[in-house]
C-alpha atoms as a PDB file:
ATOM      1  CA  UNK A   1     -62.581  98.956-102.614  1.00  0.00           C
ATOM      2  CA  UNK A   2     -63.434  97.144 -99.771  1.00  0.00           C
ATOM      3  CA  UNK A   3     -61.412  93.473 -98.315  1.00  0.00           C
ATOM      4  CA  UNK A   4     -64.088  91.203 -97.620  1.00  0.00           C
ATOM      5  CA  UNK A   5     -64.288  89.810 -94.494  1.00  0.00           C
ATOM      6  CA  UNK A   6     -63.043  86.465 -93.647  1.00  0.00           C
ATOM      7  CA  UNK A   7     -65.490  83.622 -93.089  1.00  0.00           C
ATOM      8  CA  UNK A   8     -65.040  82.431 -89.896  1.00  0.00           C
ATOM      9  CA  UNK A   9     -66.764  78.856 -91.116  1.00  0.00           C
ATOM     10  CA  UNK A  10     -63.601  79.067 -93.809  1.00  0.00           C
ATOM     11  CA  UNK A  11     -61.039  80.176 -92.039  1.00  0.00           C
ATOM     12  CA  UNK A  12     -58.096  77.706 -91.733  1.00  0.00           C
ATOM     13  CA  UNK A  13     -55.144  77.102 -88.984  1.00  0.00           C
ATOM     14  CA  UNK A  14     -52.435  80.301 -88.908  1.00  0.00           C
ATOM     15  CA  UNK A  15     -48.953  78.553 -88.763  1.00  0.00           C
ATOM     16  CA  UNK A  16     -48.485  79.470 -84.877  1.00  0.00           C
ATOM     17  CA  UNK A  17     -51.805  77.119 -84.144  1.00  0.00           C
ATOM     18  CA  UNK A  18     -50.418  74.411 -86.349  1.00  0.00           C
ATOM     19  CA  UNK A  19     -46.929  74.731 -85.065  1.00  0.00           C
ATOM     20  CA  UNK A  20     -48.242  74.368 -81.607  1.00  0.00           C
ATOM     21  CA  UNK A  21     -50.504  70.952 -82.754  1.00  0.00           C
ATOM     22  CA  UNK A  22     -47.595  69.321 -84.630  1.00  0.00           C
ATOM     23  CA  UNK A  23     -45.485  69.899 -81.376  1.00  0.00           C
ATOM     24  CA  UNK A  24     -48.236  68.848 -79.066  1.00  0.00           C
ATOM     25  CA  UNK A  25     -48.853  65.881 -81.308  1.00  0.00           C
ATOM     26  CA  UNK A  26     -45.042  65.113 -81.214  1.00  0.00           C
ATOM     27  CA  UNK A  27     -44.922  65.142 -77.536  1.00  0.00           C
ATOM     28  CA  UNK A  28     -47.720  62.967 -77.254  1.00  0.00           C
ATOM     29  CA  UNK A  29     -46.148  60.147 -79.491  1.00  0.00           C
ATOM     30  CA  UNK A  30     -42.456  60.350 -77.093  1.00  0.00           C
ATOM     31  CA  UNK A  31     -44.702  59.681 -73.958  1.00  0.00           C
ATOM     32  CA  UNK A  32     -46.601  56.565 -75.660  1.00  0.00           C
ATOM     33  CA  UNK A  33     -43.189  55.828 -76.798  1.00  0.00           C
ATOM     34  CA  UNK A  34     -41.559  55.838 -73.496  1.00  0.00           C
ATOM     35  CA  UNK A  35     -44.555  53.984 -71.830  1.00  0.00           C
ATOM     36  CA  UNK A  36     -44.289  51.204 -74.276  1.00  0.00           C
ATOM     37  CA  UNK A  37     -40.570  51.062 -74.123  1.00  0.00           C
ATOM     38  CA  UNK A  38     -40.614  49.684 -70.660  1.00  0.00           C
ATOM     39  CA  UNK A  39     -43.738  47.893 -70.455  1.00  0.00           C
ATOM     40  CA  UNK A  40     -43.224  45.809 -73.685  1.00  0.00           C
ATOM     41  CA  UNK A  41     -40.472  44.073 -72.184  1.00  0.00           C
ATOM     42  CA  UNK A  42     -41.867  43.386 -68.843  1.00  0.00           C
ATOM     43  CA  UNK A  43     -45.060  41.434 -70.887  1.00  0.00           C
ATOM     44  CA  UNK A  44     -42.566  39.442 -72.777  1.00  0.00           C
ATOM     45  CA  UNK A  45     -40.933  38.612 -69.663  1.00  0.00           C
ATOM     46  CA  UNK A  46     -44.451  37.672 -68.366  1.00  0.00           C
ATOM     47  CA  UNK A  47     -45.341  35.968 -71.014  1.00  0.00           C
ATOM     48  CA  UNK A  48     -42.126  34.143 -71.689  1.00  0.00           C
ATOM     49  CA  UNK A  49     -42.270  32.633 -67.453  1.00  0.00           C
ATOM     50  CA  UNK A  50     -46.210  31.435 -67.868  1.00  0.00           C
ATOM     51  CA  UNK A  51     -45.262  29.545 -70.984  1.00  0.00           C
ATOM     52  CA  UNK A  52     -42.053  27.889 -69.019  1.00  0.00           C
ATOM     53  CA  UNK A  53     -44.459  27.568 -66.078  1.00  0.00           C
ATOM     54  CA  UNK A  54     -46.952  25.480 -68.418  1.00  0.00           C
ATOM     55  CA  UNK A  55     -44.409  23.540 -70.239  1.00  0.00           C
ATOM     56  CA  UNK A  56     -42.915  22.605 -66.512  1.00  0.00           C
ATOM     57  CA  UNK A  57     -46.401  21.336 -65.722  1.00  0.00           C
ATOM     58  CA  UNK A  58     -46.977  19.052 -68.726  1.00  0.00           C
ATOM     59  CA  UNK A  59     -43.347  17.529 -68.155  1.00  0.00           C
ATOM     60  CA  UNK A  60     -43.792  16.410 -64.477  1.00  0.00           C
ATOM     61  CA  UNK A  61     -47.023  15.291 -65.340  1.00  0.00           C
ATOM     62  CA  UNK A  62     -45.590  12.815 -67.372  1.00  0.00           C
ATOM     63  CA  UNK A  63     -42.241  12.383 -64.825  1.00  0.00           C
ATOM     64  CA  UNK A  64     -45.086  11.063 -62.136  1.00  0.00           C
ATOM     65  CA  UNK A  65     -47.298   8.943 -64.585  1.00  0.00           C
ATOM     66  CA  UNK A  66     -44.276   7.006 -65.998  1.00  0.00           C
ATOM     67  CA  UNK A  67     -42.396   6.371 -62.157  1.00  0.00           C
ATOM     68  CA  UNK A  68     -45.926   5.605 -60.533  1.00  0.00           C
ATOM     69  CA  UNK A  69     -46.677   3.010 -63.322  1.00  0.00           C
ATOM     70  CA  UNK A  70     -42.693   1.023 -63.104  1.00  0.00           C
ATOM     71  CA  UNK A  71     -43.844  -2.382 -62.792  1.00  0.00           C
ATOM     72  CA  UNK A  72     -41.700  -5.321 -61.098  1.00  0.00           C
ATOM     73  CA  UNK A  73     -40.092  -7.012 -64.162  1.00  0.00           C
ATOM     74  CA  UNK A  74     -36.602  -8.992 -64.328  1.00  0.00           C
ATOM     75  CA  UNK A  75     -34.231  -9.065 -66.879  1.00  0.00           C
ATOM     76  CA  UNK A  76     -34.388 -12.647 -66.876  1.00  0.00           C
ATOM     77  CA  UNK A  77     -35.769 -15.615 -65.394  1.00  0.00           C
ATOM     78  CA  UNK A  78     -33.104 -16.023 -63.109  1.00  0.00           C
ATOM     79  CA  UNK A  79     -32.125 -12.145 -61.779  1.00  0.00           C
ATOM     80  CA  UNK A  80     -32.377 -11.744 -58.610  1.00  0.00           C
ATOM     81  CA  UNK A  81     -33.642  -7.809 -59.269  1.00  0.00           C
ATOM     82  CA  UNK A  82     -35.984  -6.007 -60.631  1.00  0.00           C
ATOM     83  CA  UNK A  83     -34.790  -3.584 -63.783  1.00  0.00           C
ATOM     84  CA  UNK A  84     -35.031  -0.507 -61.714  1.00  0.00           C
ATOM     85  CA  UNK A  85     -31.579   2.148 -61.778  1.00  0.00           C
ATOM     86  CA  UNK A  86     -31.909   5.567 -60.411  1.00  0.00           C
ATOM     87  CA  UNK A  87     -29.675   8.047 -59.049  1.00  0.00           C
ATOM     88  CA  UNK A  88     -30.110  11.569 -59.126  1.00  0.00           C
ATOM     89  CA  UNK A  89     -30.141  12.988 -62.501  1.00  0.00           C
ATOM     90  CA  UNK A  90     -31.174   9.584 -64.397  1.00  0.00           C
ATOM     91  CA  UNK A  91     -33.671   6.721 -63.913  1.00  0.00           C
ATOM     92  CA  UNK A  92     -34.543   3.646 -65.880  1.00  0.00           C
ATOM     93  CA  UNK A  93     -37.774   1.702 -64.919  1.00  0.00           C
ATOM     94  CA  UNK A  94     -39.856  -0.934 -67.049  1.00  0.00           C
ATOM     95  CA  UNK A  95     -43.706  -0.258 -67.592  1.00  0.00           C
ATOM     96  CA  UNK A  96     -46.374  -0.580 -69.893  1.00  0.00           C
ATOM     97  CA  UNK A  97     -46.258   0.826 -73.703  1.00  0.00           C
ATOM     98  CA  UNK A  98     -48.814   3.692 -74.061  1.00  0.00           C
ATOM     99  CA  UNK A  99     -49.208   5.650 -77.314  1.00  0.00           C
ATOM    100  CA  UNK A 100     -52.120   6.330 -79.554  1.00  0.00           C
ATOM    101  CA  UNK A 101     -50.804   3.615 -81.806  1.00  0.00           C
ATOM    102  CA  UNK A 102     -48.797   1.133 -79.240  1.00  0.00           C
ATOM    103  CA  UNK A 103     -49.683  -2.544 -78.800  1.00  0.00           C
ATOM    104  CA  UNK A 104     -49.663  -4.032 -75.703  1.00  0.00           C
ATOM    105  CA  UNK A 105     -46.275  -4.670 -74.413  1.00  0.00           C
ATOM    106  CA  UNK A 106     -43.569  -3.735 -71.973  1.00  0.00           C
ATOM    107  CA  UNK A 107     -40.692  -1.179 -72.587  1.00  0.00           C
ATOM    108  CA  UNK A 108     -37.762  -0.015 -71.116  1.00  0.00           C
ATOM    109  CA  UNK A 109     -38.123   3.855 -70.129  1.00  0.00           C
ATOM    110  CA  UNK A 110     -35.172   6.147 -69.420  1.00  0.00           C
ATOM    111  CA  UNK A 111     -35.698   9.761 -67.960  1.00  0.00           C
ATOM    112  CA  UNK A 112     -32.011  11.173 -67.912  1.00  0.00           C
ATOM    113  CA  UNK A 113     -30.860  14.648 -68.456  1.00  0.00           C
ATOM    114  CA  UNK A 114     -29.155  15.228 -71.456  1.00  0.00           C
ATOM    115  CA  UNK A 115     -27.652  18.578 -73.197  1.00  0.00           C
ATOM    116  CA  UNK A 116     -28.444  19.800 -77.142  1.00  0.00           C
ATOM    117  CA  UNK A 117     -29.240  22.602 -78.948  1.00  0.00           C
ATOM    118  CA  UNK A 118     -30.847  24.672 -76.944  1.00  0.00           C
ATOM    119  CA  UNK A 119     -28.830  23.680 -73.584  1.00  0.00           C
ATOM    120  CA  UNK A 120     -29.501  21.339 -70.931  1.00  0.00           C
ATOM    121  CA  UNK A 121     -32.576  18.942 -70.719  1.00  0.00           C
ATOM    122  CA  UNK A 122     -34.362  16.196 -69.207  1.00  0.00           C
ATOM    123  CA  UNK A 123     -35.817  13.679 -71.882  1.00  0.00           C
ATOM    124  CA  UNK A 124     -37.666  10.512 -71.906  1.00  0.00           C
ATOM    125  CA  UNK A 125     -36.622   8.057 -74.373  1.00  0.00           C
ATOM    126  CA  UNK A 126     -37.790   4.294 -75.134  1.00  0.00           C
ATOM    127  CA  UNK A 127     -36.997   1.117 -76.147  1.00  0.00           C
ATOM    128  CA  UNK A 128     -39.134  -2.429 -76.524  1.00  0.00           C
ATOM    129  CA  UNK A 129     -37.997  -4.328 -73.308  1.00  0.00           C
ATOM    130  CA  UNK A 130     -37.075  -8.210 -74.178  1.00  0.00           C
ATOM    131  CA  UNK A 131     -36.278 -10.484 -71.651  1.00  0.00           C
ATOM    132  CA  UNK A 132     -32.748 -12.377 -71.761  1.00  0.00           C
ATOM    133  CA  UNK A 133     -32.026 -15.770 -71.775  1.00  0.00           C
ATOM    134  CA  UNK A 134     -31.014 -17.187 -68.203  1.00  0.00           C
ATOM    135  CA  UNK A 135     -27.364 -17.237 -67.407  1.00  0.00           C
ATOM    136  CA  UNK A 136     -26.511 -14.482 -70.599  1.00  0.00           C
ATOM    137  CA  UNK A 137     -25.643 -10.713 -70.090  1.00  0.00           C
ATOM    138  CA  UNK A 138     -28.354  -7.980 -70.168  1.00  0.00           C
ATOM    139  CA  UNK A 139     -28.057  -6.651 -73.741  1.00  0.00           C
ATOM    140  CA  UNK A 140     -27.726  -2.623 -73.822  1.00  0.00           C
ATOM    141  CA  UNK A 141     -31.302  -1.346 -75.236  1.00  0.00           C
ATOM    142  CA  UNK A 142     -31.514   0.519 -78.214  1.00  0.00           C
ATOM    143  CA  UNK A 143     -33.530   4.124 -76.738  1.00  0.00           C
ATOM    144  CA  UNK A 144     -35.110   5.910 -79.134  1.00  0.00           C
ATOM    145  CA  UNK A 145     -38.316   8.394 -79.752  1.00  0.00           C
ATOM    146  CA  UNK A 146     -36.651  11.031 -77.807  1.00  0.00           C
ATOM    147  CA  UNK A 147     -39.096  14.315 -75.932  1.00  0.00           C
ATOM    148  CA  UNK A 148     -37.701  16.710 -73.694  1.00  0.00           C
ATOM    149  CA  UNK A 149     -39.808  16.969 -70.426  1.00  0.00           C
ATOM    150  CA  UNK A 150     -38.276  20.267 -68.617  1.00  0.00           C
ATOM    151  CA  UNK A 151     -35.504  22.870 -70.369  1.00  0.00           C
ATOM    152  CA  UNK A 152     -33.439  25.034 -68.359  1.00  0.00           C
ATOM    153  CA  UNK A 153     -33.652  26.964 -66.363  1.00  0.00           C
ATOM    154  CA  UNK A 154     -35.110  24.183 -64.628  1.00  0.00           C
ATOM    155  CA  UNK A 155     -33.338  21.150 -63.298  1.00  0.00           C
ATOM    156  CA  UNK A 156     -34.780  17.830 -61.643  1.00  0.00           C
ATOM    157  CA  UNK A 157     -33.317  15.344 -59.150  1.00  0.00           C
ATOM    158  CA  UNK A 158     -34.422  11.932 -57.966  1.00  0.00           C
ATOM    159  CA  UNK A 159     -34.318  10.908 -54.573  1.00  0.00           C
ATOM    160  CA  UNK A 160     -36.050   7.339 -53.601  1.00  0.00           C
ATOM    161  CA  UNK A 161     -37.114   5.743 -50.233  1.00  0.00           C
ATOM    162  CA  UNK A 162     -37.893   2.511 -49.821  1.00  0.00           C
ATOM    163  CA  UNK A 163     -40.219   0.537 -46.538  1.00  0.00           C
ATOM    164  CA  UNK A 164     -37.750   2.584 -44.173  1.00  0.00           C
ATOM    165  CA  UNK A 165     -38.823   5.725 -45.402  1.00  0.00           C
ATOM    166  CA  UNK A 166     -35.083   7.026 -45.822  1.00  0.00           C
ATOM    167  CA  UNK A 167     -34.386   9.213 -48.546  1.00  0.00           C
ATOM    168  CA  UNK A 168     -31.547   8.245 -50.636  1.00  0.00           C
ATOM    169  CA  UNK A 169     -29.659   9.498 -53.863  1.00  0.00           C
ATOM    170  CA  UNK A 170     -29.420   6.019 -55.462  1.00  0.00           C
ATOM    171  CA  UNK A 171     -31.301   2.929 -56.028  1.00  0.00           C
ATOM    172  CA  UNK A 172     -29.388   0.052 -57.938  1.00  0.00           C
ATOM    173  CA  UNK A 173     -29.612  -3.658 -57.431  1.00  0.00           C
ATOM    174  CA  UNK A 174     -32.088  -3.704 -54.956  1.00  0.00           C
ATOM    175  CA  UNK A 175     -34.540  -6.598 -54.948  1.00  0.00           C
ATOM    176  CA  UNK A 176     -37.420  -4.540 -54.898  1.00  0.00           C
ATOM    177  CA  UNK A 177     -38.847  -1.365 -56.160  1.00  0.00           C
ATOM    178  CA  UNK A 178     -38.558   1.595 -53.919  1.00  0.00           C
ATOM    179  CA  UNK A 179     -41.958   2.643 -52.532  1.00  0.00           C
ATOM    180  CA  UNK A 180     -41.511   6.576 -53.361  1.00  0.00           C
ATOM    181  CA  UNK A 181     -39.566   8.539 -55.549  1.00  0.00           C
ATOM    182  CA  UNK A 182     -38.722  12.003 -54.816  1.00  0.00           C
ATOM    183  CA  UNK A 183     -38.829  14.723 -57.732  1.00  0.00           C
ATOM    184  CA  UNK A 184     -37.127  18.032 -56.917  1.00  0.00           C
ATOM    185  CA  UNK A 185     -37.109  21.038 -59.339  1.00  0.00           C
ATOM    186  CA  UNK A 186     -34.820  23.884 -58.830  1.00  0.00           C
ATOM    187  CA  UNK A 187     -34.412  26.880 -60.492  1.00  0.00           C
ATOM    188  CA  UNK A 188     -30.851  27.398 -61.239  1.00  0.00           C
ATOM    189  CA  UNK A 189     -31.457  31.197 -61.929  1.00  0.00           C
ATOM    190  CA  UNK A 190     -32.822  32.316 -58.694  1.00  0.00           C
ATOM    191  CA  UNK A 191     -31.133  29.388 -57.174  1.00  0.00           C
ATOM    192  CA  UNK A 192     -34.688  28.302 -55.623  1.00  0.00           C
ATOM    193  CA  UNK A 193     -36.912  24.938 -54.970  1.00  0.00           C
ATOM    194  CA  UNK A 194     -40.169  25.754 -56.767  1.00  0.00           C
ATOM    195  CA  UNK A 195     -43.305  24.328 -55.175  1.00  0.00           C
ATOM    196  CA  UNK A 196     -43.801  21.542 -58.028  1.00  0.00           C
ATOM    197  CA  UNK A 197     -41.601  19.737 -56.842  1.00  0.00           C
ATOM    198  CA  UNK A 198     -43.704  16.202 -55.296  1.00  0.00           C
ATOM    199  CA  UNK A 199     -43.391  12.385 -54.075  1.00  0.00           C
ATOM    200  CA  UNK A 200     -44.566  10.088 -56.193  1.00  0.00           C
ATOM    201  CA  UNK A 201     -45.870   6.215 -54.645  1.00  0.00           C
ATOM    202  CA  UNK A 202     -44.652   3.030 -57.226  1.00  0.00           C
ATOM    203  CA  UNK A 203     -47.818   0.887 -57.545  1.00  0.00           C
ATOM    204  CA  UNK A 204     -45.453  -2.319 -57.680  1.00  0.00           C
ATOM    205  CA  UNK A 205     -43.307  -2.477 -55.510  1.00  0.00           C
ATOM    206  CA  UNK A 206     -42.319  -6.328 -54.888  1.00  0.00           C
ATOM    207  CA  UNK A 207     -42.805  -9.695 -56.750  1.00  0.00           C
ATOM    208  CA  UNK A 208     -45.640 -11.576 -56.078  1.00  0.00           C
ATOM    209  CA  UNK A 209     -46.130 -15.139 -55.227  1.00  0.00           C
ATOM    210  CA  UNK A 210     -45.020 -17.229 -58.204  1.00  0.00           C
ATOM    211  CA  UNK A 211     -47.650 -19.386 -59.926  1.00  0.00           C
ATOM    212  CA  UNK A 212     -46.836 -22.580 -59.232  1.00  0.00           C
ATOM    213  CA  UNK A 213     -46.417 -21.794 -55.451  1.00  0.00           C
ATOM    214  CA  UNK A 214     -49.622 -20.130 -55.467  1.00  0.00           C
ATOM    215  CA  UNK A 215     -51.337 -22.872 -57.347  1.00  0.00           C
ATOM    216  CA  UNK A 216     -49.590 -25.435 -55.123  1.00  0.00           C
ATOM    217  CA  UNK A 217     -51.579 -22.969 -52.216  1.00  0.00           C
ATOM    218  CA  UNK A 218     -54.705 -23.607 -53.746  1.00  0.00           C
ATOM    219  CA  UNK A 219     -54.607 -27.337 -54.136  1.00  0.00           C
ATOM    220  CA  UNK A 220     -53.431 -27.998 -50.313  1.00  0.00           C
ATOM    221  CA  UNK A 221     -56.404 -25.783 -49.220  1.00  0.00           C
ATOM    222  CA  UNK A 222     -59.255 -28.154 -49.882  1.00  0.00           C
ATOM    223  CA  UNK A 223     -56.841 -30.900 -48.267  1.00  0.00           C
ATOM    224  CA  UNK A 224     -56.393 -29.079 -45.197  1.00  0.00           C
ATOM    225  CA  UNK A 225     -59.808 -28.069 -44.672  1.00  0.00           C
ATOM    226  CA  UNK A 226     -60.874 -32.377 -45.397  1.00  0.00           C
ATOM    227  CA  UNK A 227     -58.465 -33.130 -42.654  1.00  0.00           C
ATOM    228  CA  UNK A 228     -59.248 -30.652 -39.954  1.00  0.00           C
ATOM    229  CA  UNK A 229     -63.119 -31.476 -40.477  1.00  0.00           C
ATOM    230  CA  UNK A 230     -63.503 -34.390 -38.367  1.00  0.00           C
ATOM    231  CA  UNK A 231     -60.964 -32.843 -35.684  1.00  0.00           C
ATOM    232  CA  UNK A 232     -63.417 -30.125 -35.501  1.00  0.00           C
ATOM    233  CA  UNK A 233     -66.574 -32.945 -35.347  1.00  0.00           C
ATOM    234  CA  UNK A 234     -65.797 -33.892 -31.862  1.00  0.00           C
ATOM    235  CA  UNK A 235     -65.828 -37.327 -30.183  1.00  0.00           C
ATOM    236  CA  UNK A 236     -67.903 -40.634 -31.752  1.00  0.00           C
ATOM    237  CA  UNK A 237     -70.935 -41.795 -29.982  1.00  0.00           C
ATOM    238  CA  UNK A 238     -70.853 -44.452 -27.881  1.00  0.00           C
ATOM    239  CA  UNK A 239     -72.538 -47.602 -28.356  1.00  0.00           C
ATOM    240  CA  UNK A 240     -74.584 -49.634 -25.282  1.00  0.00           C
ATOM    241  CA  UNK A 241     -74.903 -53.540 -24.940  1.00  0.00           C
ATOM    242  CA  UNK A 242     -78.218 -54.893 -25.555  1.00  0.00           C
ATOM    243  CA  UNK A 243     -79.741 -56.377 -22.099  1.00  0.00           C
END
């Protein structure tokens, strides 16, 4: 008899061939392995700093819309400053209420660094300003509605100028607002200013002319300008004798 000869169409893999594949295969795998090993940890990384980076943003962007709007407000009829405290870590302005569901009014805003949870913070917190009655102590305010603005690693200090234009760590009891406050962000990590820090200008900076002074102002104008008219008019006519 004769053994047929193999179809080459049917033939299948002899165990050397698929020895050699599983081992190729295997070898394969390990280098994909190895690749991903250290480049999967390098994205994270990446991807962990841009959100930080983004979260950094949308924090001083609300840090420079709250200083830039403090507005010139007393305590009470009769203090001689504005409610304005700063020093490096903390400040506490007054400004306008905004929300998608505030009323118009003023409240008391406090940007101060504070530690929880998840480690050191700065956070913005609120409370509805009321003014006191003259001669009685400021009452402490009640600040709620709590948001952290910047996490660590990042930390922010306040510096403030006023019309000199000198930088200084603290601004209490003044009897105006400063013109610029200062907003530095370092990177504790690295140990490193980053380039968001900025200067922000207060829009309000000193009280205005009361009303009744200004009113006052108004009513002497038209008096004045009676007065001066015939000054200005120069000398009467004279008359001549009839012949």
């Amino acid at each position: 008899m004769r053994r047929a000869k193999p179809d080459p169409l049917l033939a299948g893999f002899s165990l050397i061939e698929a020895m050699a594949a599983i081992a190729l295969t295997a070898t394969i795998v390990m280098a994909l392995s190895s690749v991903t090993g250290q480049w999967l940890p390098n994205w994270r990384r990446g991807l962990v700093d841009l959100q930080r980076s983004d979260l950094l943003g949308i924090g001083l962007e609300r840090i420079v819309g709250d200083v830039s709007a403090a507005e010139y407000v007393t305590p009470s009829a009769d203090a001689p400053a504005p409610l304005f405290e700063g020093d490096a870590s903390a400040v506490i302005f007054v400004r306008s209420a905004i929300g998608p569901n505030s009323y118009p009014h003023l409240e008391v805003v406090r940007l101060a660094e504070t530690k929880d949870d998840r480690g050191l913070a700065l956070t913005r917190t609120r409370a509805p300003f009321a003014p006191t009655a003259p001669g009685t102590s400021t009452r402490p305010f009640a600040f709620g509605d709590a948001v952290a603005l910047v996490r660590a690693p990042f930390r922010v200090a306040f510096a403030y100028a006023g019309p000199d234009r000198v930088w200084v760590d603290s601004w209490k009891g003044q009897k105006r607002l400063p013109d610029a406050v200062r907003i530095t962000v370092r990177d504790v990590v690295g140990n490193r200013l980053l380039a968001a820090s900025s200067t922000v200008r207060v829009k309000v900076t000193a009280q205005g002319a009361p009303k009744l002074e200004a009113q006052a102002n108004a009513a002497n104008a038209p008096a004045a300008a009676t007065t001066s008219a015939p000054q200005a008019a120069g000398p009467a006519p004279q008359q001549t004798a009839p012949p």
